[in-house]
N, C-alpha and C. Protein backbone atom coordinates (compact mmCIF):
# COMPACT_ATOMS: atom_id res chain seq x y z
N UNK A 1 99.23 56.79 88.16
CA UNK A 1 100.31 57.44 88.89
C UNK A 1 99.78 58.55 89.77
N UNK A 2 98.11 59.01 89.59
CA UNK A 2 98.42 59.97 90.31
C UNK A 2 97.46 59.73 91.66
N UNK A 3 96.85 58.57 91.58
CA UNK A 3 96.41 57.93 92.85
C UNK A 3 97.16 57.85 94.03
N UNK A 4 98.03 56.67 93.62
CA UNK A 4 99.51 56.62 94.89
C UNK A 4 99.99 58.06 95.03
N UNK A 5 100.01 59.50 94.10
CA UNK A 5 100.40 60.70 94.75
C UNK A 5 99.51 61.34 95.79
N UNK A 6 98.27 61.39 95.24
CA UNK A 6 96.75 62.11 95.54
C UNK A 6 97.23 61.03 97.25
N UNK A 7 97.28 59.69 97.78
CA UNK A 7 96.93 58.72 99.13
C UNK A 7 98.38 59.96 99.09
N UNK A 8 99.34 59.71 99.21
CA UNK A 8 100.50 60.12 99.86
C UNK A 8 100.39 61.51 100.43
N UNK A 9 99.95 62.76 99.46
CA UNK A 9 99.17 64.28 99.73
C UNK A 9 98.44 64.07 101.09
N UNK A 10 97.39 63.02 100.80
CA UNK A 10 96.43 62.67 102.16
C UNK A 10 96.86 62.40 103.34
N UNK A 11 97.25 61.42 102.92
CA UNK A 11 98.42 61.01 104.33
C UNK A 11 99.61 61.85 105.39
N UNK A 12 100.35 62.56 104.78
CA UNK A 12 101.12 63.80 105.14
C UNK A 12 100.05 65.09 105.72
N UNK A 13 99.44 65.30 104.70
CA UNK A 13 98.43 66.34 105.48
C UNK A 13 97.81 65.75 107.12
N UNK A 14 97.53 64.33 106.64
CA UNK A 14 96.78 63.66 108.63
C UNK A 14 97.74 63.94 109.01
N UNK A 15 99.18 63.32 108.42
CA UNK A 15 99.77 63.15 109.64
C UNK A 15 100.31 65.05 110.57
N UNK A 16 100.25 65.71 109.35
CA UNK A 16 100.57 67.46 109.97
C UNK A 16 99.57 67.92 110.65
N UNK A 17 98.42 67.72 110.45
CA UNK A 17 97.25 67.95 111.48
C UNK A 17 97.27 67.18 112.29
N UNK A 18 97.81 66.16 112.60
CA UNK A 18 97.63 65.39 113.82
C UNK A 18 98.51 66.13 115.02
N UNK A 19 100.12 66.31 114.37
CA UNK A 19 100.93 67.02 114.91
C UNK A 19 100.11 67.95 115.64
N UNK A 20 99.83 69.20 114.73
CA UNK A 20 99.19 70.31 115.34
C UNK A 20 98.48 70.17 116.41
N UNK A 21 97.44 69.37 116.31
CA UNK A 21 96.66 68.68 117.02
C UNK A 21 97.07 68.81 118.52
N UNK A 22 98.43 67.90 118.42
CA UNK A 22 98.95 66.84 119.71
C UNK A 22 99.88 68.29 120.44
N UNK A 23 100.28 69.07 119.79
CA UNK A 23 100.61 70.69 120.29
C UNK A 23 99.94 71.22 120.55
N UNK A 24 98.49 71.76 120.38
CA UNK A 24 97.31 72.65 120.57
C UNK A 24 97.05 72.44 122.64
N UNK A 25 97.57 71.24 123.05
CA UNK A 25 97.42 71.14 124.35
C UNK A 25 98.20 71.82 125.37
N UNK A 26 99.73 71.87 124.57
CA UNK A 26 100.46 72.61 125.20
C UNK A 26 100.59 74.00 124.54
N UNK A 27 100.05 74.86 123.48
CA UNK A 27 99.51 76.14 123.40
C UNK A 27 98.54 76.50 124.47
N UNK A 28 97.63 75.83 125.04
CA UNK A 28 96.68 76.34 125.95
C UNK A 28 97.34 76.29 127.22
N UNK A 29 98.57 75.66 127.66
CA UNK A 29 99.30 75.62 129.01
C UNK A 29 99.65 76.67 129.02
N UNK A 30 100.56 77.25 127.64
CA UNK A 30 101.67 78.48 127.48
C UNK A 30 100.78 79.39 127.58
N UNK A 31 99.16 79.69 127.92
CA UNK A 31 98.92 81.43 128.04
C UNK A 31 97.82 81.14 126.47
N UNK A 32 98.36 80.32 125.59
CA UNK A 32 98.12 80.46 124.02
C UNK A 32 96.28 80.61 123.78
N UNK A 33 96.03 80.45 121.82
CA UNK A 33 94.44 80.07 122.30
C UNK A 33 94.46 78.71 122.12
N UNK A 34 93.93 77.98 122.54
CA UNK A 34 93.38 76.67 122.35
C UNK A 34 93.49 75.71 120.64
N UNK A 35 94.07 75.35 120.27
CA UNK A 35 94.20 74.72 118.65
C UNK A 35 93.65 76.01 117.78
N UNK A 36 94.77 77.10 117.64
CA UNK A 36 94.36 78.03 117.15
C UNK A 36 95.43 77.62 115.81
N UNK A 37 96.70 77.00 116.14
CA UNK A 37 97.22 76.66 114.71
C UNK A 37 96.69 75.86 113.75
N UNK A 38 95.98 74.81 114.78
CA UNK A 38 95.38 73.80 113.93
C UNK A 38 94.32 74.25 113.34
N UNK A 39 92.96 75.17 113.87
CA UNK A 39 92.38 75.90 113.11
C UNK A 39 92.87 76.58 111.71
N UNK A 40 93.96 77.42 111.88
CA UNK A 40 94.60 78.24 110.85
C UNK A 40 95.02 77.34 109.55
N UNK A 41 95.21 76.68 110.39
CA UNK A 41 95.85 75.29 109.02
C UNK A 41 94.70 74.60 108.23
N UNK A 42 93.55 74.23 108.98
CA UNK A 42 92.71 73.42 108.23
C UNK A 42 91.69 74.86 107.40
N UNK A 43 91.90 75.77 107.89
CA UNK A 43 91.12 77.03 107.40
C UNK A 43 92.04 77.09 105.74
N UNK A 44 93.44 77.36 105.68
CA UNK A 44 94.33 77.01 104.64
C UNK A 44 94.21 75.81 103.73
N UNK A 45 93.90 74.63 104.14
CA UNK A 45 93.28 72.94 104.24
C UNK A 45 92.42 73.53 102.98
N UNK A 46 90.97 74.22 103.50
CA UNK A 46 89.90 74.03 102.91
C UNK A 46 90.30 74.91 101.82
N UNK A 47 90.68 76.19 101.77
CA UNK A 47 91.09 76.66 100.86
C UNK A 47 91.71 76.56 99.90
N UNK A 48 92.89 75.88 100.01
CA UNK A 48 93.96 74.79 98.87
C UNK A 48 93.48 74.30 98.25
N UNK A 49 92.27 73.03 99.09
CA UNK A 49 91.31 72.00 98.32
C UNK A 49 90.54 72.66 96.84
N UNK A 50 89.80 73.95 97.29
CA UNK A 50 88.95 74.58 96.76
C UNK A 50 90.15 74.91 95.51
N UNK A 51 91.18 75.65 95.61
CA UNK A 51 91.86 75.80 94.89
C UNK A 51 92.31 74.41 93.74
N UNK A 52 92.56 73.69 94.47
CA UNK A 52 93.44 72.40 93.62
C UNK A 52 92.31 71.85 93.01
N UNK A 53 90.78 71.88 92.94
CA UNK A 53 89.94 71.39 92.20
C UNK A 53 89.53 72.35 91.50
N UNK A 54 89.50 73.50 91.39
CA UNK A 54 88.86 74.63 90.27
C UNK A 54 90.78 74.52 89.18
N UNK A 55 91.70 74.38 89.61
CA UNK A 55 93.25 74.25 88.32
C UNK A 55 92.51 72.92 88.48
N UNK A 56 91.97 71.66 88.55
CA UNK A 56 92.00 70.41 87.96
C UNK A 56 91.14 70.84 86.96
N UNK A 57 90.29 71.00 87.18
CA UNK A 57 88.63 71.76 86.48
C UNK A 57 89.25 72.35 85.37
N UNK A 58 89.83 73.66 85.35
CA UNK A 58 90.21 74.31 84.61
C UNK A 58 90.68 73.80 83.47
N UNK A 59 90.61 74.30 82.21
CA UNK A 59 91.07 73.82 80.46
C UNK A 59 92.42 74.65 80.82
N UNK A 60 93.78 73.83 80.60
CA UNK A 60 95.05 74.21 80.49
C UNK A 60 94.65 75.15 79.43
N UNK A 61 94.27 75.10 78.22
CA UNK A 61 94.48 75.95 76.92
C UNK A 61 93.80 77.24 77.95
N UNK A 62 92.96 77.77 78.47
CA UNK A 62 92.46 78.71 79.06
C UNK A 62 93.83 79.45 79.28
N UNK A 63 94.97 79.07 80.14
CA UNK A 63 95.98 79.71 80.76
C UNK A 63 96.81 79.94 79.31
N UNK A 64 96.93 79.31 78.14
CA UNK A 64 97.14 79.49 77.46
C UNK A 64 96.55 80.89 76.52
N UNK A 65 95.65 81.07 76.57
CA UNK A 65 94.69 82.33 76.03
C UNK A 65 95.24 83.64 77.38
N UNK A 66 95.01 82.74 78.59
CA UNK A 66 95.27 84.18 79.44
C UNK A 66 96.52 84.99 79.91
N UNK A 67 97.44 84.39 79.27
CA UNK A 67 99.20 84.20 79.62
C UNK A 67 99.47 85.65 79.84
N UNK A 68 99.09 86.55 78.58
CA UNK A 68 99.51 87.93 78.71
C UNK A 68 98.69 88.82 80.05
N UNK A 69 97.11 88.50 80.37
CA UNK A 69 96.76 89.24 81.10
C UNK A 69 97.24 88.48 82.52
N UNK A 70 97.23 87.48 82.87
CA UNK A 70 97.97 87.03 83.80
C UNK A 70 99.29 87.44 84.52
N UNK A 71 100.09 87.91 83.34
CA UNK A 71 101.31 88.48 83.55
C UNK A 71 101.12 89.74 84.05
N UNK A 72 100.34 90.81 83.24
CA UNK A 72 100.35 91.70 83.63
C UNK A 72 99.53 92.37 85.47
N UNK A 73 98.61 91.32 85.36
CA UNK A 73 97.72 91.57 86.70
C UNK A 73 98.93 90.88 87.91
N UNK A 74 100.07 89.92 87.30
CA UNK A 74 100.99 89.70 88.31
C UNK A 74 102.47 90.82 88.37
N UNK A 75 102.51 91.58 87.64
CA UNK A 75 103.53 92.55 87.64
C UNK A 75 102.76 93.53 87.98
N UNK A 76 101.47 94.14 87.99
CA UNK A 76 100.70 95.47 88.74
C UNK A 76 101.16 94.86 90.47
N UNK A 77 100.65 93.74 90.98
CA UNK A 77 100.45 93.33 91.61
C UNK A 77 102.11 94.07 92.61
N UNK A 78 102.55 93.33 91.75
CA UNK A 78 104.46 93.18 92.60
C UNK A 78 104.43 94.55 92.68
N UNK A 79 104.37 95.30 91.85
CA UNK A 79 104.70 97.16 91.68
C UNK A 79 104.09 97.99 92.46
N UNK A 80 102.89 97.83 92.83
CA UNK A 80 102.04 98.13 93.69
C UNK A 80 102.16 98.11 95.40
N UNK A 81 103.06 97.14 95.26
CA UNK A 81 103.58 97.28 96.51
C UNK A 81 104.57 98.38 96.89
N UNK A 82 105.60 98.75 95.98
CA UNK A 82 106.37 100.18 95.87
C UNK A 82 106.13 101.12 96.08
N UNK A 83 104.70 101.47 95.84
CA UNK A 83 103.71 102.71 96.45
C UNK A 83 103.24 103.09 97.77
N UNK A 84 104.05 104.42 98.40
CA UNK A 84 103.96 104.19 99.63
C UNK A 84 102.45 103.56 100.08
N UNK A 85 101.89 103.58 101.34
CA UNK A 85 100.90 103.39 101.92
C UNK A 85 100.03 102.10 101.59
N UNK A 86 100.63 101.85 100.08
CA UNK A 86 99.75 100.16 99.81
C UNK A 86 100.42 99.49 100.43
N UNK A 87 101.83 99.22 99.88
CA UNK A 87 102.12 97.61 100.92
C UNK A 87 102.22 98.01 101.99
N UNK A 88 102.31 96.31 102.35
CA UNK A 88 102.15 96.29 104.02
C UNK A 88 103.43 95.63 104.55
N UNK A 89 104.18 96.59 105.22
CA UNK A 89 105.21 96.07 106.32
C UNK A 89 105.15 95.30 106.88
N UNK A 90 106.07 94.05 107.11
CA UNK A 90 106.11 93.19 108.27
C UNK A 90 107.82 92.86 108.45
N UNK A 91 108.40 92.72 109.67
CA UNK A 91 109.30 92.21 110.10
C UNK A 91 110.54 93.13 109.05
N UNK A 92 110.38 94.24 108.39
CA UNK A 92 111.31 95.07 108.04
C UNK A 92 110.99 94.92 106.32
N UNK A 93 109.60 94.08 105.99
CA UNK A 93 110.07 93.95 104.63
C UNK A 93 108.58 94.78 104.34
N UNK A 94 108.37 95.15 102.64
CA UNK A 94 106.75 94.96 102.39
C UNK A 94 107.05 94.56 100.91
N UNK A 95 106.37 93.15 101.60
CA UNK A 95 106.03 92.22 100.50
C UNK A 95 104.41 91.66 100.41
N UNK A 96 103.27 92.30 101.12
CA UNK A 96 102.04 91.91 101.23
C UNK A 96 101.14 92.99 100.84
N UNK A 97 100.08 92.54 100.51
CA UNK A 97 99.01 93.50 100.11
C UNK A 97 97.74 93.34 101.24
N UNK A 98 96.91 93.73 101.55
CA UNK A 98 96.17 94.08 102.29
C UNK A 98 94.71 93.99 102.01
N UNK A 99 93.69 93.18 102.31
CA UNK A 99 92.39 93.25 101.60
C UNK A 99 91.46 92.95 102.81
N UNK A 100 91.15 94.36 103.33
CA UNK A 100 89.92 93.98 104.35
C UNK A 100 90.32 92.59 105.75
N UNK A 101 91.66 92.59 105.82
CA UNK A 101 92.60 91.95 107.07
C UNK A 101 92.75 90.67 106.34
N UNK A 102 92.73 90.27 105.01
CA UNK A 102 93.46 89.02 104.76
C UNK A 102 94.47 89.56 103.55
N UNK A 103 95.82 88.90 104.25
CA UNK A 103 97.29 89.53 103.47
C UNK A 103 97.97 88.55 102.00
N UNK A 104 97.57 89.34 101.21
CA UNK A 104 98.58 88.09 100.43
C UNK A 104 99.54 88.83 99.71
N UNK A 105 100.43 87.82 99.39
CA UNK A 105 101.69 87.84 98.92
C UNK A 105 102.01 87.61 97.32
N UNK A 106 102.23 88.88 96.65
CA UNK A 106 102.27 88.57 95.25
C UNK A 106 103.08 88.17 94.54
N UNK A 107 104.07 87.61 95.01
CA UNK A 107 105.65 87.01 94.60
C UNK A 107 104.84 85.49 94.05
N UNK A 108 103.88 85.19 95.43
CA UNK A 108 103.63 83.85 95.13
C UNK A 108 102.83 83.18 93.97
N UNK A 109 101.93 84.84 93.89
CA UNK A 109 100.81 84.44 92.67
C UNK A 109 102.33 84.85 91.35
N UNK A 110 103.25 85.64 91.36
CA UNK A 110 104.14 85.92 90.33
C UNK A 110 104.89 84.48 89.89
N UNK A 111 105.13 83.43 90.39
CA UNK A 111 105.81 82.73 90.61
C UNK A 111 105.29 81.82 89.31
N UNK A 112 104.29 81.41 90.08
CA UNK A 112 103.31 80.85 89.27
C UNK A 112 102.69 81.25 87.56
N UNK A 113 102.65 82.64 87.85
CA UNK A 113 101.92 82.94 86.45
C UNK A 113 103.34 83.20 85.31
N UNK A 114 104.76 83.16 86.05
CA UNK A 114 106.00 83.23 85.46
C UNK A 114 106.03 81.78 84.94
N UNK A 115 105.66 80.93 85.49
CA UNK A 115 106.17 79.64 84.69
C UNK A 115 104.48 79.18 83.52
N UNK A 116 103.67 79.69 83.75
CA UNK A 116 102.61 79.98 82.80
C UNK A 116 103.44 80.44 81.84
N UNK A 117 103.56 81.58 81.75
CA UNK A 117 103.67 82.64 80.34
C UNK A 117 105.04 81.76 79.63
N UNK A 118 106.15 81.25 80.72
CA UNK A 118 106.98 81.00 80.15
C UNK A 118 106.59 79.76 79.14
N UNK A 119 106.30 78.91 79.92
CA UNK A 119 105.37 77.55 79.48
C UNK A 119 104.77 78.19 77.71
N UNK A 120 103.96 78.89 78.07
CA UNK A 120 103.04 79.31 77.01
C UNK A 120 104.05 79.95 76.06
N UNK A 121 105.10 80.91 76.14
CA UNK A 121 105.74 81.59 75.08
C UNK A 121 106.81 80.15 74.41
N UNK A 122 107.22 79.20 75.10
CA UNK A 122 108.38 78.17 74.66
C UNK A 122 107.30 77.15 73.80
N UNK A 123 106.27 76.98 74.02
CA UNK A 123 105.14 76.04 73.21
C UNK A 123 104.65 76.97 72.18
N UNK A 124 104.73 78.18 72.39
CA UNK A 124 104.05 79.14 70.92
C UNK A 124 105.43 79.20 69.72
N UNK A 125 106.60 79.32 70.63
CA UNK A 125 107.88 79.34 69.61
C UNK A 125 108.64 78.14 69.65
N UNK A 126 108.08 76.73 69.68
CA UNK A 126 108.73 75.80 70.11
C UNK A 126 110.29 75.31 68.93
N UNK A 127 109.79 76.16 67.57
CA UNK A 127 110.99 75.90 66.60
C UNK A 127 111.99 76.94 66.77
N UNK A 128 111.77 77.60 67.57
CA UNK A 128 112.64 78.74 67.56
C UNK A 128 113.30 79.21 69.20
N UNK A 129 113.36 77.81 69.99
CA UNK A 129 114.16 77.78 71.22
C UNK A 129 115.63 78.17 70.66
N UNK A 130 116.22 77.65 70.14
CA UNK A 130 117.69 77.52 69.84
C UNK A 130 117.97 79.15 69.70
N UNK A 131 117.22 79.80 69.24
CA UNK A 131 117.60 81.26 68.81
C UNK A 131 118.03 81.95 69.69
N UNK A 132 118.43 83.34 69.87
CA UNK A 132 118.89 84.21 70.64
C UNK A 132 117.93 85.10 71.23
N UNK A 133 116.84 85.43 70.11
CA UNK A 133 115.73 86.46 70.57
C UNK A 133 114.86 85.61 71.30
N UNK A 134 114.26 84.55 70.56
CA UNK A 134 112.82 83.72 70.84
C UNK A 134 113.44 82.73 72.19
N UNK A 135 114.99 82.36 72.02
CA UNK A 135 115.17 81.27 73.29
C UNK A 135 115.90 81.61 74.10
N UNK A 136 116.22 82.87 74.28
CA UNK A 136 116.65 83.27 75.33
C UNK A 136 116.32 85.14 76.06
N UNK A 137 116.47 85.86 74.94
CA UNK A 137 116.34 87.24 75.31
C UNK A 137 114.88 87.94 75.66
N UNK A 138 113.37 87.40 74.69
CA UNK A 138 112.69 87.99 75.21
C UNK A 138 111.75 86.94 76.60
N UNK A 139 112.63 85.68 76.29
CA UNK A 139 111.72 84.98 78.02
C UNK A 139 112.59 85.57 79.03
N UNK A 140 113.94 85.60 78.37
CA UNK A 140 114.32 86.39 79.75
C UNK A 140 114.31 87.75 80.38
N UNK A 141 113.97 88.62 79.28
CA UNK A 141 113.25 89.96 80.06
C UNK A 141 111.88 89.52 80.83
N UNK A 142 111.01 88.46 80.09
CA UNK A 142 109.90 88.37 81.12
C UNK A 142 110.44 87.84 82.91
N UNK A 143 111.37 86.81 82.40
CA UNK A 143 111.65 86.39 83.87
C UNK A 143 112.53 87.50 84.58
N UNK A 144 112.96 88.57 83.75
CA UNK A 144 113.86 89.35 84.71
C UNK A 144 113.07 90.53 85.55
N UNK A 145 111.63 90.53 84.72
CA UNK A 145 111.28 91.98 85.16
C UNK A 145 110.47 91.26 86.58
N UNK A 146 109.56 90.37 86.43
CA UNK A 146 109.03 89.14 87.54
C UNK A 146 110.28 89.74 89.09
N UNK A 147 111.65 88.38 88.41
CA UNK A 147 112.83 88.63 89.38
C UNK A 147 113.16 89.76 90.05
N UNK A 148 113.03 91.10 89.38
CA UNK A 148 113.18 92.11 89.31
C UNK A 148 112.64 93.11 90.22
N UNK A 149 111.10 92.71 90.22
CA UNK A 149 110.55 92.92 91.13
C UNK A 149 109.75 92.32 92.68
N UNK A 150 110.27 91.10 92.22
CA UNK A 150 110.06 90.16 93.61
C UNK A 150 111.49 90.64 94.04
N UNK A 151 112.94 90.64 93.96
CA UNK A 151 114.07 90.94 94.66
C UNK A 151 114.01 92.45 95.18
N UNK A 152 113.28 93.92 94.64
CA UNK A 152 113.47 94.56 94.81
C UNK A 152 112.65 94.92 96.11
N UNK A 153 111.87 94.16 96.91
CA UNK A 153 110.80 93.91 97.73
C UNK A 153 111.76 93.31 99.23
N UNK A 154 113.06 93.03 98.69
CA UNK A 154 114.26 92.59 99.54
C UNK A 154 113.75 91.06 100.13
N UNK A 155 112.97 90.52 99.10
CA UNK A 155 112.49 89.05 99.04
C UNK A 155 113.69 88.26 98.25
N UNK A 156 114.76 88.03 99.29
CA UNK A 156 115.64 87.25 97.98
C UNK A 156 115.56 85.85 97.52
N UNK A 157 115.03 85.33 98.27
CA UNK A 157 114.49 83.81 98.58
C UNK A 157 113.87 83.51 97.48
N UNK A 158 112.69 84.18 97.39
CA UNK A 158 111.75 84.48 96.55
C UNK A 158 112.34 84.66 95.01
N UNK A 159 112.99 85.56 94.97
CA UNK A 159 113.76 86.10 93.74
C UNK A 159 114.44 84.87 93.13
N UNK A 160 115.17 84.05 94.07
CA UNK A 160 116.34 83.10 93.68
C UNK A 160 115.48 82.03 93.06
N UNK A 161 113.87 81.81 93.82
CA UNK A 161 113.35 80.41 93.31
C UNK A 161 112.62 80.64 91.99
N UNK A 162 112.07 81.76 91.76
CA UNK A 162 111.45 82.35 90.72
C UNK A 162 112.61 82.47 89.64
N UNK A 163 113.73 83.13 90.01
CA UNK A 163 114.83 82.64 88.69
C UNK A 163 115.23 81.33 88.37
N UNK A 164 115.42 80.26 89.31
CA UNK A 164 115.65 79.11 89.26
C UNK A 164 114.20 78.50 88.49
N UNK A 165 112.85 78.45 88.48
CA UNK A 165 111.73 78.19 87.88
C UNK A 165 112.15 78.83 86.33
N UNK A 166 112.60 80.04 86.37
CA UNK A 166 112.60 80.36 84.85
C UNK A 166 113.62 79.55 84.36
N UNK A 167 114.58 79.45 85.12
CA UNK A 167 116.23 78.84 84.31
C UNK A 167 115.42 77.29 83.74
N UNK A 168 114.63 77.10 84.72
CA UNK A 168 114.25 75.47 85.00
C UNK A 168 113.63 75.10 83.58
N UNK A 169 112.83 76.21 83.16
CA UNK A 169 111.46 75.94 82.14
C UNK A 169 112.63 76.02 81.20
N UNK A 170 113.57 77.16 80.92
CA UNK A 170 114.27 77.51 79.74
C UNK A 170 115.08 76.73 79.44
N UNK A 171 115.51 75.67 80.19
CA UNK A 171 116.68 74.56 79.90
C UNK A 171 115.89 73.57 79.46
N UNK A 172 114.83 73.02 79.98
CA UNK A 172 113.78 72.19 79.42
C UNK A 172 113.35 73.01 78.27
N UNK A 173 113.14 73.63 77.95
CA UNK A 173 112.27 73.94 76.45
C UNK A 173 113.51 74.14 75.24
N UNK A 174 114.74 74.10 75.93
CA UNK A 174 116.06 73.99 74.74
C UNK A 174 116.63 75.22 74.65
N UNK A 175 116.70 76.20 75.56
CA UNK A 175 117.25 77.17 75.54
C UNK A 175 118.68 77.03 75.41
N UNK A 176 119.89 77.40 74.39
CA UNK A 176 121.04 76.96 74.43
C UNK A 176 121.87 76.99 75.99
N UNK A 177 122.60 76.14 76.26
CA UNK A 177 123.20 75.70 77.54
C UNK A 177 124.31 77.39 77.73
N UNK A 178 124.57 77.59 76.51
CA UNK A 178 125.61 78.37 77.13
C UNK A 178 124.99 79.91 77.11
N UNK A 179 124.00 80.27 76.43
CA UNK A 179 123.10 81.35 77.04
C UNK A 179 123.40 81.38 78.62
N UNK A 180 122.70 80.42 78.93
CA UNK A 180 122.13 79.91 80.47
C UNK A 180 123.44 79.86 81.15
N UNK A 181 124.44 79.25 80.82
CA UNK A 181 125.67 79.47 81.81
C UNK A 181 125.97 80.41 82.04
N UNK A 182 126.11 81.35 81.10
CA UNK A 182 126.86 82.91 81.10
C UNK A 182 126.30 83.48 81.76
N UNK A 183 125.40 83.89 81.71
CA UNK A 183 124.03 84.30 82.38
C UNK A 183 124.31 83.93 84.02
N UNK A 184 123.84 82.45 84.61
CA UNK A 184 124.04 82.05 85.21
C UNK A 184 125.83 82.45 85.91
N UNK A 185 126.86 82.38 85.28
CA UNK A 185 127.89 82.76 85.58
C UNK A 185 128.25 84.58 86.54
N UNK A 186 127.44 85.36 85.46
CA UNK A 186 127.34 86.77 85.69
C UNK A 186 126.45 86.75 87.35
N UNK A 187 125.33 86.21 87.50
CA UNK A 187 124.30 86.24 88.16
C UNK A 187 125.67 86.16 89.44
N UNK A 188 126.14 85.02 89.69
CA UNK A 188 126.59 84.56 90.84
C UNK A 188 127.99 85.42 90.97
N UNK A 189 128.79 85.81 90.15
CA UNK A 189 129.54 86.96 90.37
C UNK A 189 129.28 87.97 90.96
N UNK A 190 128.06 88.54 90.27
CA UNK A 190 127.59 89.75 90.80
C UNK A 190 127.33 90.01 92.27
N UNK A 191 126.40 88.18 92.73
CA UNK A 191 126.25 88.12 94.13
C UNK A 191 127.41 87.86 95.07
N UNK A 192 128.44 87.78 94.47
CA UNK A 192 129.13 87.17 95.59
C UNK A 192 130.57 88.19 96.00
């Protein structure tokens, strides 16, 4: 199954670089630089790759051992931005960090290491989903403080998919339905 995924990945990527590609001609009409997107993209390309073979590489149980420091190097991360002069402004928000002119975004590494820990805390208490403390109250302070601080960054996008990832893991691991509704119920009141 994961052949026919791995050709399909391949295929979509030609066909988005080709795109780029077949635009890069009319960037150089408009004033632009020359296949400077398409550069940017395959520069991203090589990087992903590098990425998606060191998580194949990687022993799942590893993320399992690293769940807690993971979390925490992804909540410094988000908080750190709150401090004047670290983050970095763009377009009215600061949601980026700054390292010698390459910007990243810690919602995205939060995102990720949120459905880790969650993953990892619902498989460490897997008899004790149904409960109140173990299946619902302390994953959901982890996912709230995450949420908490990706929304307070005025990233709501961000906020909404990162709660939706936690709701996602917690309904799959047996978190009672009506925890999750109420919850869910309050959430959308509040917003609306």
């Amino acid at each position: 199954a994961s052949i026919p995924l791995l050709i399909a990945v391949c295929l979509l990527v030609a066909l988005g670089l080709t795109m780029l590609a077949s635009t890069g001609y009319f960037a150089e009409e408009g004033g632009g630089e020359d296949y400077f997107t398409l550069r940017k993209q395959l520069v991203g390309l090589s990087l992903g790759t590098v990425g998606c073979i060191f998580c194949a590489l990687l022993d799942y149980n590893a993320l399992l051992r690293w769940r807690w420091y993971l979390l925490a190097i992804a909540t410094v991360a988000l908080a750190v931005i709150y401090i004047p002069g670290v983050g970095v402004k763009i377009n009215g928000a600061t949601r980026w960090l700054s390292f010698g002119g390459v910007r990243l975004q810690p919602s995205e590494l939060a995102k990720i290491v949120l459905a880790i820990s969650l993953a990892a805390w619902f498989s460490m208490h897997e008899l004790k989903t149904k409960t109140l403390l173990h299946g619902f109250i302390i994953p959901g302070a982890i996912a709230t403080l995450i949420v908490g601080l990706i929304g307070g960054e005025v990233d709501l996008g961000n906020a909404l998919l990162a709660a939706l990832i936690a709701a996602g893991i917690m309904f799959v691991a047996g978190t009672r339905l009506i925890y999750l509704g109420v919850t869910g119920g309050l959430i959308a009141t509040s917003l609306y």
